[in-house]
Protein backbone atom coordinates (compact mmCIF):
# COMPACT_ATOMS: atom_id res chain seq x y z
CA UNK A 1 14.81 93.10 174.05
CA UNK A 2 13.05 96.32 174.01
CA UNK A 3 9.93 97.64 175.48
CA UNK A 4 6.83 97.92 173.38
CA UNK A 5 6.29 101.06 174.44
CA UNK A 6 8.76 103.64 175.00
CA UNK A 7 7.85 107.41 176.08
CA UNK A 8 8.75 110.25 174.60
CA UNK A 9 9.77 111.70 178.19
CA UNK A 10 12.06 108.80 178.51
CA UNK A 11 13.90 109.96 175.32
CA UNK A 12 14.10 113.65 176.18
CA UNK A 13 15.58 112.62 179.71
CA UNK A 14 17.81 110.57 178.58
CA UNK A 15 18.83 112.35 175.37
CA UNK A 16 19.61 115.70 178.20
CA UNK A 17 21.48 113.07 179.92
CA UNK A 18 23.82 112.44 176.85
CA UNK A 19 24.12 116.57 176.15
CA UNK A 20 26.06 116.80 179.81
CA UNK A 21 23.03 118.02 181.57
CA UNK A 22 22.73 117.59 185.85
CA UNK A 23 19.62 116.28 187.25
CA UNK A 24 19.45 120.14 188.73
CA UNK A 25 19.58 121.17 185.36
CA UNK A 26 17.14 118.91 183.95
CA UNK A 27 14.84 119.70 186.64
CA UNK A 28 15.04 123.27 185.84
CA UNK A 29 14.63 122.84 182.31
CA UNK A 30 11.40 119.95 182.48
CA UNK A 31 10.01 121.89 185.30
CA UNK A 32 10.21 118.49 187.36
CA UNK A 33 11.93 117.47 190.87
CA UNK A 34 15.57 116.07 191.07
CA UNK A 35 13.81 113.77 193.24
CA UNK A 36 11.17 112.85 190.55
CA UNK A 37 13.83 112.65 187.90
CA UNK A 38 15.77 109.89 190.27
CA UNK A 39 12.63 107.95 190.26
CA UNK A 40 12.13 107.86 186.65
CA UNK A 41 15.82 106.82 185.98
CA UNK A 42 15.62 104.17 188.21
CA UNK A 43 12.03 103.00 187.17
CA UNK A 44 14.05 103.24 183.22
CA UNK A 45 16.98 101.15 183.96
CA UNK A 46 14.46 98.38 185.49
CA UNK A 47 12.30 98.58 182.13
CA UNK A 48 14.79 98.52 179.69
CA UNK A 49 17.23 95.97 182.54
CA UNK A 50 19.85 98.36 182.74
CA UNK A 51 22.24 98.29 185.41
CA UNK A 52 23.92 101.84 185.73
CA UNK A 53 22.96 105.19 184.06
CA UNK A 54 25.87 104.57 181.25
CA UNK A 55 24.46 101.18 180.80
CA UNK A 56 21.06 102.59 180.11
CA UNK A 57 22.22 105.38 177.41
CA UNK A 58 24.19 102.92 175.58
CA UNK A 59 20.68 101.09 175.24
CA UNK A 60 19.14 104.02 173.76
CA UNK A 61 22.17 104.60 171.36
CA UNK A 62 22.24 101.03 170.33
CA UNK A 63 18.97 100.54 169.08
CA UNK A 64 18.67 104.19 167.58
CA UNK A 65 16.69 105.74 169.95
CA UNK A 66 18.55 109.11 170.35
CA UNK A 67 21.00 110.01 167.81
């Protein structure tokens, strides 16, 4: 089961995560901290009760949230 509420920065990470883009990159791009984007991908896969980072984009892809 979903969240009820799902942010829109959780679907931009994740959808750079599923274009081949590093943490460093993502960083760069979002103008955010490795650090602080480790955070929110671990604070993600508790929400949505994902156990790896593949785990938690195949949640995403299942239920239509990124293309």
């Amino acid at each position: 089961m979903l969240p009820k509420k799902i942010r829109k920065s959780e679907i931009e990470l994740v959808t750079y995560l599923t274009n081949g883009f590093m943490l460093k990159e993502i960083a760069r791009e979002t103008n955010r901290s490795p650090r602080t984007l480790e955070v929110r991908i671990a604070n993600m896969k508790k929400k949505f009760g994902a156990k790896t980072m593949g785990h938690l984009i195949s949640i995403f892809f299942r239920n239509k949230l990124i293309d």
